[in-house]
N, C-alpha and C. Protein backbone atom coordinates (compact mmCIF):
# COMPACT_ATOMS: atom_id res chain seq x y z
N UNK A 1 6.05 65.09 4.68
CA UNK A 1 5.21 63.92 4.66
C UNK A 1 4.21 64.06 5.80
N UNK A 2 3.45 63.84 5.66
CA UNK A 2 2.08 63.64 6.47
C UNK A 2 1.43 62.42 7.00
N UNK A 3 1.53 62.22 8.35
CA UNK A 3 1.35 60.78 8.44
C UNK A 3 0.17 60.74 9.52
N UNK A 4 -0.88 60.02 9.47
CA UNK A 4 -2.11 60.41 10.26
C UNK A 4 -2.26 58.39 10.73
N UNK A 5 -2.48 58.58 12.37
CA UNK A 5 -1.91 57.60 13.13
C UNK A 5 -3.47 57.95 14.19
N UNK A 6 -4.55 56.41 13.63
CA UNK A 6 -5.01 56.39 14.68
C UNK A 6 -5.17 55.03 15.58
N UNK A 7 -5.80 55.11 16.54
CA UNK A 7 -5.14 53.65 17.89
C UNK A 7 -6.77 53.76 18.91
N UNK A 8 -6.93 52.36 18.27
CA UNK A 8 -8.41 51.93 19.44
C UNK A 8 -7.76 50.85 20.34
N UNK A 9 -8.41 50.78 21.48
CA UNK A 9 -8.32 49.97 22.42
C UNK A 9 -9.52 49.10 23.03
N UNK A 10 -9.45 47.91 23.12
CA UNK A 10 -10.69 47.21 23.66
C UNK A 10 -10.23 46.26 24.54
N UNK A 11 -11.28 46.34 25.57
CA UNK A 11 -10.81 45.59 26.82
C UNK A 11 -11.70 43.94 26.15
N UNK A 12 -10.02 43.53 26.44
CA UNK A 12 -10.46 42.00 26.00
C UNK A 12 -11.31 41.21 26.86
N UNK A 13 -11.65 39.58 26.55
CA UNK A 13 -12.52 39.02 27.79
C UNK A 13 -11.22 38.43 28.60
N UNK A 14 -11.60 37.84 29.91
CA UNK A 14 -10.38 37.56 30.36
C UNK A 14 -9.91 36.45 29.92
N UNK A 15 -8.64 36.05 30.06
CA UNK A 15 -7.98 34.98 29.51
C UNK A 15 -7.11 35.32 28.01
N UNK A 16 -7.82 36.81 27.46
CA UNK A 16 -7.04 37.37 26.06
C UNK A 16 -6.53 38.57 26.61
N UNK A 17 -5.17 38.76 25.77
CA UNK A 17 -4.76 39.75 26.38
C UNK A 17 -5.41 41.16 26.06
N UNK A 18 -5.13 42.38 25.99
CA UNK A 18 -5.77 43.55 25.73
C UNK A 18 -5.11 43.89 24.23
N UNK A 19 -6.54 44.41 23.96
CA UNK A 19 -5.94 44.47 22.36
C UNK A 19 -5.94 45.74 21.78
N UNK A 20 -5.68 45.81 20.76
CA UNK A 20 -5.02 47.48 20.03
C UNK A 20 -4.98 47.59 18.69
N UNK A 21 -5.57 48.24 17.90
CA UNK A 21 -5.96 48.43 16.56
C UNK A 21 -4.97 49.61 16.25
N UNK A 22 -3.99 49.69 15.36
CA UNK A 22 -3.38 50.36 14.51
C UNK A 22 -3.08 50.79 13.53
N UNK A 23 -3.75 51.76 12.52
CA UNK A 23 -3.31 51.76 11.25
C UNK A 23 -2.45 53.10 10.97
N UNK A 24 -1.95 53.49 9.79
CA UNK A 24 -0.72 54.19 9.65
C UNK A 24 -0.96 54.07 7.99
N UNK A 25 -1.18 55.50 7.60
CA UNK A 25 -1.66 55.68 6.10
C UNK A 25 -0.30 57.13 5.75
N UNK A 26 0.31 57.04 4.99
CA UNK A 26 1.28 58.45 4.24
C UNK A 26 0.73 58.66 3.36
N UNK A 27 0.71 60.59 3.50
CA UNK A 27 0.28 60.86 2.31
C UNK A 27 0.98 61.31 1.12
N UNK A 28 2.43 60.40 1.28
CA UNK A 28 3.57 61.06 0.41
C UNK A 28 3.37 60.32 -0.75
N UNK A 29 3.42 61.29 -1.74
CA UNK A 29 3.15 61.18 -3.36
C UNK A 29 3.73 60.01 -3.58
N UNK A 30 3.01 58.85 -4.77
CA UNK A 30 3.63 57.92 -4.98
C UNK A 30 5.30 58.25 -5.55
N UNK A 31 6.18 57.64 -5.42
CA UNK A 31 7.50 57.24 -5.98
C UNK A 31 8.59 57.87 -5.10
N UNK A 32 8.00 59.07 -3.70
CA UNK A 32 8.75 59.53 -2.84
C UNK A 32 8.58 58.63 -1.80
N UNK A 33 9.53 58.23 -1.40
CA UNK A 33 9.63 57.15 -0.48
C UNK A 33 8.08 56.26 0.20
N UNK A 34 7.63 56.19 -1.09
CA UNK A 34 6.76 54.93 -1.31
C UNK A 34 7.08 53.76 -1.09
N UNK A 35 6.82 52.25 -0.46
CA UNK A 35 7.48 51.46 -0.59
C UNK A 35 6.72 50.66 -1.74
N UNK A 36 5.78 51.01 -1.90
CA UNK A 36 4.57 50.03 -2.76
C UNK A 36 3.61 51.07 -2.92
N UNK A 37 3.27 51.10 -4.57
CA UNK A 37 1.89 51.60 -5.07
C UNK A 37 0.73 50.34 -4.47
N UNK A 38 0.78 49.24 -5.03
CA UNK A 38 -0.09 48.44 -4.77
C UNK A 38 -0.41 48.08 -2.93
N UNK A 39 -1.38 48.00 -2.93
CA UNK A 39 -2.09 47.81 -1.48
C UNK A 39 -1.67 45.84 -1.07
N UNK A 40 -1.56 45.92 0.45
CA UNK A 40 -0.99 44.99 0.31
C UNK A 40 -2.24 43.61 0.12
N UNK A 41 -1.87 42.39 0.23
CA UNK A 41 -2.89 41.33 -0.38
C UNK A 41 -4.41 41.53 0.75
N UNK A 42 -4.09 41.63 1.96
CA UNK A 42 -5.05 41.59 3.36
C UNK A 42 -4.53 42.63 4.41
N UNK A 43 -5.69 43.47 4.03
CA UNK A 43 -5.65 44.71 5.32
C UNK A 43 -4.80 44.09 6.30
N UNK A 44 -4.41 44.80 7.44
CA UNK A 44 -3.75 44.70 8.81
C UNK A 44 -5.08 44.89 9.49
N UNK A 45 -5.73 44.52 9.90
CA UNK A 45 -7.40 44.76 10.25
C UNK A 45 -8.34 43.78 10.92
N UNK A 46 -8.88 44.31 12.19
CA UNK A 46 -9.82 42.92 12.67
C UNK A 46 -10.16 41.83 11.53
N UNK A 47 -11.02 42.90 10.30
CA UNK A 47 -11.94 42.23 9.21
C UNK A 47 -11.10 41.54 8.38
N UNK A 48 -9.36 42.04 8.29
CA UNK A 48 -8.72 41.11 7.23
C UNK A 48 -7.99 39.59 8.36
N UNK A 49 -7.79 39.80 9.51
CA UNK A 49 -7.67 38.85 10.02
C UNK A 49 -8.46 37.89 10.41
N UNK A 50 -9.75 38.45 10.12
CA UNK A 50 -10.97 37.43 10.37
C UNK A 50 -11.33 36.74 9.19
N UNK A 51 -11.13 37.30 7.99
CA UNK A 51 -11.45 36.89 6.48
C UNK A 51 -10.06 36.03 6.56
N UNK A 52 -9.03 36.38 6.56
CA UNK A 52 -7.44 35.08 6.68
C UNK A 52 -7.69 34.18 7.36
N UNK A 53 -8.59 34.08 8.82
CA UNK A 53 -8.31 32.83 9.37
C UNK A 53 -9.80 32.20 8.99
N UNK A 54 -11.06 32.95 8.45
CA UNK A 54 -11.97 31.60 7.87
C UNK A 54 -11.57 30.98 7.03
N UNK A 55 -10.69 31.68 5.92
CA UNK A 55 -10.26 31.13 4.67
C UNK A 55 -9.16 29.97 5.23
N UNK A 56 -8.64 30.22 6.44
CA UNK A 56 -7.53 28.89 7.16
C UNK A 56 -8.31 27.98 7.20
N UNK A 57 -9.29 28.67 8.22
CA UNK A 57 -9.86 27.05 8.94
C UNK A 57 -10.99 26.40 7.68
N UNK A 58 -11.30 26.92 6.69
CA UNK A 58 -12.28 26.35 5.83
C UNK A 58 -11.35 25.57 5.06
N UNK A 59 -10.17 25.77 4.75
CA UNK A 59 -9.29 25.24 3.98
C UNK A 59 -8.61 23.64 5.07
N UNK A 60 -8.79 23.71 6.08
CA UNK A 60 -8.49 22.90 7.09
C UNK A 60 -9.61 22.03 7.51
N UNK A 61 -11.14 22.84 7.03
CA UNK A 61 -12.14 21.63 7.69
C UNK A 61 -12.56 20.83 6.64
N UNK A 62 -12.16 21.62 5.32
CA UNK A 62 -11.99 20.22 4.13
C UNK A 62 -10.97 19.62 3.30
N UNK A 63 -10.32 19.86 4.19
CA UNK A 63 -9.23 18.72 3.95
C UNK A 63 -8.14 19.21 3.15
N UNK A 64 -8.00 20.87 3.01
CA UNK A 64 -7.12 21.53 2.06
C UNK A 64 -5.97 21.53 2.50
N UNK A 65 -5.15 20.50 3.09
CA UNK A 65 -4.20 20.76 4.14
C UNK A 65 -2.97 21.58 3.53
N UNK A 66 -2.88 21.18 2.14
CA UNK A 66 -1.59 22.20 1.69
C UNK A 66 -2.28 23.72 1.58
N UNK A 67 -3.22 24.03 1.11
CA UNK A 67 -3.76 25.67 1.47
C UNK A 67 -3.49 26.10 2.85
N UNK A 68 -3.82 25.40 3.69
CA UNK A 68 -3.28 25.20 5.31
C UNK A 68 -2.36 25.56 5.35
N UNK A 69 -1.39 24.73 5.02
CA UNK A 69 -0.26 25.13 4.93
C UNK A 69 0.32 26.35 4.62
N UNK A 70 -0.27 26.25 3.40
CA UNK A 70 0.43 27.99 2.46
C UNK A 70 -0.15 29.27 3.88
N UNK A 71 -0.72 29.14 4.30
CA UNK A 71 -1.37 30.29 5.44
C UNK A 71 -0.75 30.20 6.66
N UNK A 72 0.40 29.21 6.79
CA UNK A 72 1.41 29.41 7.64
C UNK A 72 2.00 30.21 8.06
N UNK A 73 2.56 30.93 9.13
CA UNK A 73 4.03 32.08 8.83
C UNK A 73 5.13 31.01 8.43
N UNK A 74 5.79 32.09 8.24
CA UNK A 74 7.15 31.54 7.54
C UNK A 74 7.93 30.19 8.42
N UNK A 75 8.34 31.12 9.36
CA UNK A 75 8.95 30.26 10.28
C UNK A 75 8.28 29.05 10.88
N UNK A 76 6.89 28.42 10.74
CA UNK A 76 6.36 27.32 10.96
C UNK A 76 6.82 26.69 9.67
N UNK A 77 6.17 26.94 8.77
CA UNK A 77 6.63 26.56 7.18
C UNK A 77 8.58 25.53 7.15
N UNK A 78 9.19 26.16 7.71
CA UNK A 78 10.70 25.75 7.95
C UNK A 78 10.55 24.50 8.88
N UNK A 79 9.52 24.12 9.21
CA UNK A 79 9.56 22.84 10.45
C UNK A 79 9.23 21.77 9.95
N UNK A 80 8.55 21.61 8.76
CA UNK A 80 7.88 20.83 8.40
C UNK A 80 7.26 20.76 6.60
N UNK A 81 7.69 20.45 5.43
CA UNK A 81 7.59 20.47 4.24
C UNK A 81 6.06 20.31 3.98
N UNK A 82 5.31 21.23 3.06
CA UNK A 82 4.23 21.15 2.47
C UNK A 82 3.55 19.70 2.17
N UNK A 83 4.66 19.39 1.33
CA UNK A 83 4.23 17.30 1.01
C UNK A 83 4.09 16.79 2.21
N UNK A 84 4.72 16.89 3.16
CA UNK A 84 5.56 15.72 4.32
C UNK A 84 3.54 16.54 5.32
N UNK A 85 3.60 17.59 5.06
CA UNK A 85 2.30 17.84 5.76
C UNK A 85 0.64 17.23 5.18
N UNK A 86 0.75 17.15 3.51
CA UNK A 86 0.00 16.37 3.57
C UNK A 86 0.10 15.21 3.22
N UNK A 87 0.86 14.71 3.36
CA UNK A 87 1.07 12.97 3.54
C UNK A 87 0.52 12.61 5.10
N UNK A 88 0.94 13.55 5.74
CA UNK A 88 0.56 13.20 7.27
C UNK A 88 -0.83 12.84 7.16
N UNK A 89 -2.02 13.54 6.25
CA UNK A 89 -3.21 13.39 6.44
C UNK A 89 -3.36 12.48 5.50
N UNK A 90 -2.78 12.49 4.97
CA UNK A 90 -3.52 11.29 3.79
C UNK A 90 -3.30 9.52 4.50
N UNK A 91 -1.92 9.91 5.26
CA UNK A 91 -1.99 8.70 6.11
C UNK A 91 -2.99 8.05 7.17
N UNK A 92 -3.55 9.42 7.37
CA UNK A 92 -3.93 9.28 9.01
C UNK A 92 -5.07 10.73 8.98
N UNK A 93 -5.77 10.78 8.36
CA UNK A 93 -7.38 11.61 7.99
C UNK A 93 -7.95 11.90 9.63
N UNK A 94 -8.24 13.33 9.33
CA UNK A 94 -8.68 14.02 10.96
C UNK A 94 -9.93 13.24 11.45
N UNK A 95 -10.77 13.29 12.14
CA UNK A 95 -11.78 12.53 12.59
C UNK A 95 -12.68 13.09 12.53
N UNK A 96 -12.59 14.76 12.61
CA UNK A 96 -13.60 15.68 12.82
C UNK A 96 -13.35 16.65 11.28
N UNK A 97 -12.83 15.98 9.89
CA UNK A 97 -13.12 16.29 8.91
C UNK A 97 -14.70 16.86 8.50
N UNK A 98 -14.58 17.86 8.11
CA UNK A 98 -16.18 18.42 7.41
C UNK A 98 -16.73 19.55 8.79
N UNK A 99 -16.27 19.51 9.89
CA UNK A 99 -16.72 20.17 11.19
C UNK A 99 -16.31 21.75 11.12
N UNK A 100 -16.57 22.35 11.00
CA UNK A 100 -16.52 23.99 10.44
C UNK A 100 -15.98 24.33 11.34
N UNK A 101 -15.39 25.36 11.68
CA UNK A 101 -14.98 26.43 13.19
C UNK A 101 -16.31 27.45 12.74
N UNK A 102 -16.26 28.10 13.91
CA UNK A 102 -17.31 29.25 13.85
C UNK A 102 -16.34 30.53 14.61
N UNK A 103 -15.46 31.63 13.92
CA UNK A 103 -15.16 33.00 14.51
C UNK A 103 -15.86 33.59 15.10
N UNK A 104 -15.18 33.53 16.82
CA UNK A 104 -16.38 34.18 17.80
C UNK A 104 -15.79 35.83 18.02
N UNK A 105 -14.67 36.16 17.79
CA UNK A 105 -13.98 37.25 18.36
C UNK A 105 -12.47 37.14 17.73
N UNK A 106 -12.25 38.59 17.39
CA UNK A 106 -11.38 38.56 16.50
C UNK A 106 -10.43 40.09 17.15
N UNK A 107 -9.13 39.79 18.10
CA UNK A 107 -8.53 41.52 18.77
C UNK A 107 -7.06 41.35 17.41
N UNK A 108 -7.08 42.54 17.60
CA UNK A 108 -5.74 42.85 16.63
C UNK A 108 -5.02 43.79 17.86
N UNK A 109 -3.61 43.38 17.55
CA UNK A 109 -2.56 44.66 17.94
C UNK A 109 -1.36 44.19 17.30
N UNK A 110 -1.03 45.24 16.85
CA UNK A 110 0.10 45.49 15.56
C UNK A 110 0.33 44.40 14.40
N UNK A 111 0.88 43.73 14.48
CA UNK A 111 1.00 42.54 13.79
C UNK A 111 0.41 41.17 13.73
N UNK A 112 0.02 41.11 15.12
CA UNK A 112 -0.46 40.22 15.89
C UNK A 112 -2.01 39.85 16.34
N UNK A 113 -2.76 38.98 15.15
CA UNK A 113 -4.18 38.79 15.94
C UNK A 113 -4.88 37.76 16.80
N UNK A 114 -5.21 37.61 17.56
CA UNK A 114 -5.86 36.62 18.48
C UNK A 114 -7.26 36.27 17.78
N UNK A 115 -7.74 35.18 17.31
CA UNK A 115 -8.58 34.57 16.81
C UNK A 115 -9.19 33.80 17.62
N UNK A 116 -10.64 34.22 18.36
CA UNK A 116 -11.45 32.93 19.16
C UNK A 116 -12.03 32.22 18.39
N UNK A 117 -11.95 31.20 18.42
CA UNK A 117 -12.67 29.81 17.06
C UNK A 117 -13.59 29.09 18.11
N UNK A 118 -14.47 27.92 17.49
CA UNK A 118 -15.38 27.73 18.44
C UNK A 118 -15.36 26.50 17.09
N UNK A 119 -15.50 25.08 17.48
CA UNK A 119 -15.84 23.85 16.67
C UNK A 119 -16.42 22.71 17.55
N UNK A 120 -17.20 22.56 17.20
CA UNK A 120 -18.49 22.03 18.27
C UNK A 120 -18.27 22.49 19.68
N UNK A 121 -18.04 21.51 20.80
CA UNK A 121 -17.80 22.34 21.99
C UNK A 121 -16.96 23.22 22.23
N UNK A 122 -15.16 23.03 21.58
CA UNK A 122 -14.25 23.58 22.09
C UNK A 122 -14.42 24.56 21.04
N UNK A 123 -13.73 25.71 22.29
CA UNK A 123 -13.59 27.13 21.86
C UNK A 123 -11.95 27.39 22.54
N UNK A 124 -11.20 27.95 21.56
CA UNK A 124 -10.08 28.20 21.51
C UNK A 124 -9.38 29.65 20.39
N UNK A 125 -8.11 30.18 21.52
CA UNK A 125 -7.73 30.86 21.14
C UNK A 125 -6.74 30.71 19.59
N UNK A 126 -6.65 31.26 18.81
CA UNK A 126 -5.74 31.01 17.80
C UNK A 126 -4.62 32.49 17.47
N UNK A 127 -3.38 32.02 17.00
CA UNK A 127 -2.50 33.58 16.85
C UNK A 127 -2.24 33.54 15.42
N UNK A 128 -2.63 34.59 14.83
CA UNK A 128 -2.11 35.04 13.07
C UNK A 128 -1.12 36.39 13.49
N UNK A 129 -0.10 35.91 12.61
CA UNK A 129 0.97 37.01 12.74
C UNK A 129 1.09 37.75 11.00
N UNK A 130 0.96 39.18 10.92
CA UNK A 130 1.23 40.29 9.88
C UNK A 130 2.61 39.93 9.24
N UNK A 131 2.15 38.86 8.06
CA UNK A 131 3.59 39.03 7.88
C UNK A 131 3.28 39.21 5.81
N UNK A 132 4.31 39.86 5.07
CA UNK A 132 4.94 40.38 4.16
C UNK A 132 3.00 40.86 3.15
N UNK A 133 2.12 41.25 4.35
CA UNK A 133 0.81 42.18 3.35
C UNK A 133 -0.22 40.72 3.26
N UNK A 134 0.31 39.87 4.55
CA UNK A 134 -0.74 38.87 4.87
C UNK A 134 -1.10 38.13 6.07
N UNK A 135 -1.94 37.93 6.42
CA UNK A 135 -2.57 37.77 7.98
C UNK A 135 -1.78 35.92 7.86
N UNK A 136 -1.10 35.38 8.71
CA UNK A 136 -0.68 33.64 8.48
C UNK A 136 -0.72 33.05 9.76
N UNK A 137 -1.30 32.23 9.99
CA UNK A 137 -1.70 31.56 11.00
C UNK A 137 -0.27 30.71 11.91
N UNK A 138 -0.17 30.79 13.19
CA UNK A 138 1.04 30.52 13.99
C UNK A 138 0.53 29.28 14.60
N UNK A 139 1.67 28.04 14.35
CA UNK A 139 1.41 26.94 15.14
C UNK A 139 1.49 27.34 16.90
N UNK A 140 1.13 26.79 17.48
CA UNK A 140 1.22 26.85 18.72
C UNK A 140 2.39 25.86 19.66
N UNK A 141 2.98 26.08 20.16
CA UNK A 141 4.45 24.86 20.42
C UNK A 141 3.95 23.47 20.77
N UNK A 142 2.81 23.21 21.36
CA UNK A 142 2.40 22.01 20.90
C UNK A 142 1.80 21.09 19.61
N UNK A 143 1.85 22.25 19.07
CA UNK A 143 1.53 21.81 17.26
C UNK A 143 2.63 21.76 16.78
N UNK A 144 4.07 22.10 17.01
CA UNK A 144 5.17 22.85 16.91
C UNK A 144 5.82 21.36 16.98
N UNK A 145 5.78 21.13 18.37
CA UNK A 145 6.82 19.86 18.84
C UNK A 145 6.87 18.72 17.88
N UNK A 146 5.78 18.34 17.76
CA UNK A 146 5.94 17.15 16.84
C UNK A 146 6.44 16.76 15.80
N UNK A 147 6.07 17.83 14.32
CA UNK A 147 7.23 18.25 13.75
C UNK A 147 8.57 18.71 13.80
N UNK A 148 9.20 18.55 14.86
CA UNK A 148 10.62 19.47 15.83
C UNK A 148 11.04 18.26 15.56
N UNK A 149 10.35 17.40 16.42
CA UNK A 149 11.01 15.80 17.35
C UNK A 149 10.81 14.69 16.80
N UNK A 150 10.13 14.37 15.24
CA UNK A 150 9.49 13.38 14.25
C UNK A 150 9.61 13.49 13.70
N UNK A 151 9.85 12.06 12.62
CA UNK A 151 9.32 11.98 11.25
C UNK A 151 7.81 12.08 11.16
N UNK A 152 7.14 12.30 9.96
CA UNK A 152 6.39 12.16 9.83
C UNK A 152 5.29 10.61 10.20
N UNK A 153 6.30 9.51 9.65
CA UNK A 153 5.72 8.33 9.79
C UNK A 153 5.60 8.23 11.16
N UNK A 154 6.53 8.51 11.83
CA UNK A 154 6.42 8.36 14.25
C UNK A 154 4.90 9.23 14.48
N UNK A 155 4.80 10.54 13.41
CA UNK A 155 3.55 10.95 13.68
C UNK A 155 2.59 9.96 13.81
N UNK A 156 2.04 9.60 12.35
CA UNK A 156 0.72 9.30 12.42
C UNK A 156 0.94 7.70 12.93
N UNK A 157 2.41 6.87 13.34
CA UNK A 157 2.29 5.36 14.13
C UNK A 157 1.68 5.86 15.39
N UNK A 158 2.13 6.91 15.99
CA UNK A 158 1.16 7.48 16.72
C UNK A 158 0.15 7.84 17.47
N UNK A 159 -0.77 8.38 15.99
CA UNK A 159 -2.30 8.93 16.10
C UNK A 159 -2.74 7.47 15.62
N UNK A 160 -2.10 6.89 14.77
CA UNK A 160 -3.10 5.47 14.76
C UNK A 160 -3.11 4.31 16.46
N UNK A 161 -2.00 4.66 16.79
CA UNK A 161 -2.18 3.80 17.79
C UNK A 161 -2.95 4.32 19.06
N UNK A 162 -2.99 5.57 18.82
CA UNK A 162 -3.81 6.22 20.23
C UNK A 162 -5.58 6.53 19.56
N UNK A 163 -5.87 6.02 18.20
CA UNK A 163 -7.00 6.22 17.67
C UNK A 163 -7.50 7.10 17.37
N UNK A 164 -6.52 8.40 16.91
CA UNK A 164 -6.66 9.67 16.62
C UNK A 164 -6.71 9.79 14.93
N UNK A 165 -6.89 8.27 14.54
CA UNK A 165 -7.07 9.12 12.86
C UNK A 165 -9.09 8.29 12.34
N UNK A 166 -9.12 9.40 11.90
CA UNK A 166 -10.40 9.33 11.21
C UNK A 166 -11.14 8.18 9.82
């Protein structure tokens, strides 16, 4: 088997960590320890993690919250039910609905991509993790907690009482 392994490196800006591009192609005949003829759904790739998370956040700045959803990793997905996620919005509608992100910078290393987003002023980091031949977007533990420690309804009594729904 023949396996051809190449590895870029780019010095991130500060505040991201350093990043690392990896791909890994065999040239062993299909059906010899092939795991898959078919290619998987989204490269492992700056360009497929940048195409996964516009397709997130476009699906998120209009209101697609279960597509949102589906672009989860797994293990966020287990915290919180598809319905129970968009009921949250239907209760309690974002404020900054229709507001686009703009992808400023996009590092990959192995599994793992760092996504800079930018939506009106704030610019923020985002993490998509490589999982089963698809780039899926990772809550962050403060996106995390609430669903951990709530019902849904304690959510949005909440965001309505602190004036966070739209």
């Amino acid at each position: 088997m023949v396996v051809l392994a190449v590895l870029l490196v780019e010095r991130a800006p500060e505040g991201v960590a350093e990043a690392a591009v990896s791909a890994t192609a065999s040239a062993a005949p299909a059906g010899e320890g092939a795991e898959s003829s078919e290619p998987p759904a989204q490269p492992r790739t700056r360009a497929g993690a940048r195409k996964a998370a516009e397709a997130s956040f476009e699906a998120y700045t209009v209101g697609d919250y279960g597509s949102f959803w589906d672009g989860w990793t797994a293990a966020d997905q287990e915290i919180v039910s598809r319905k129970d996620y968009q009921r949250r919005f239907k209760l309690c509608p974002q404020g900054a609905q229709g507001i686009a992100w703009v992808i400023k910078k996009v590092l990959v290393s192995g599994n793992r991509a760092v996504v800079r987003a930018q939506r009106l002023i704030l610019i923020e980091d985002y993490t998509f993790r490589y999982e089963g031949g698809e780039w899926r977007y990772k809550l962050r533990p403060e996106q995390r907690e609430p669903y951990e420690t709530k019902t849904i309804n304690q959510i949005v009594a909440e965001a309505k009482e602190s004036g966070n729904c739209g």
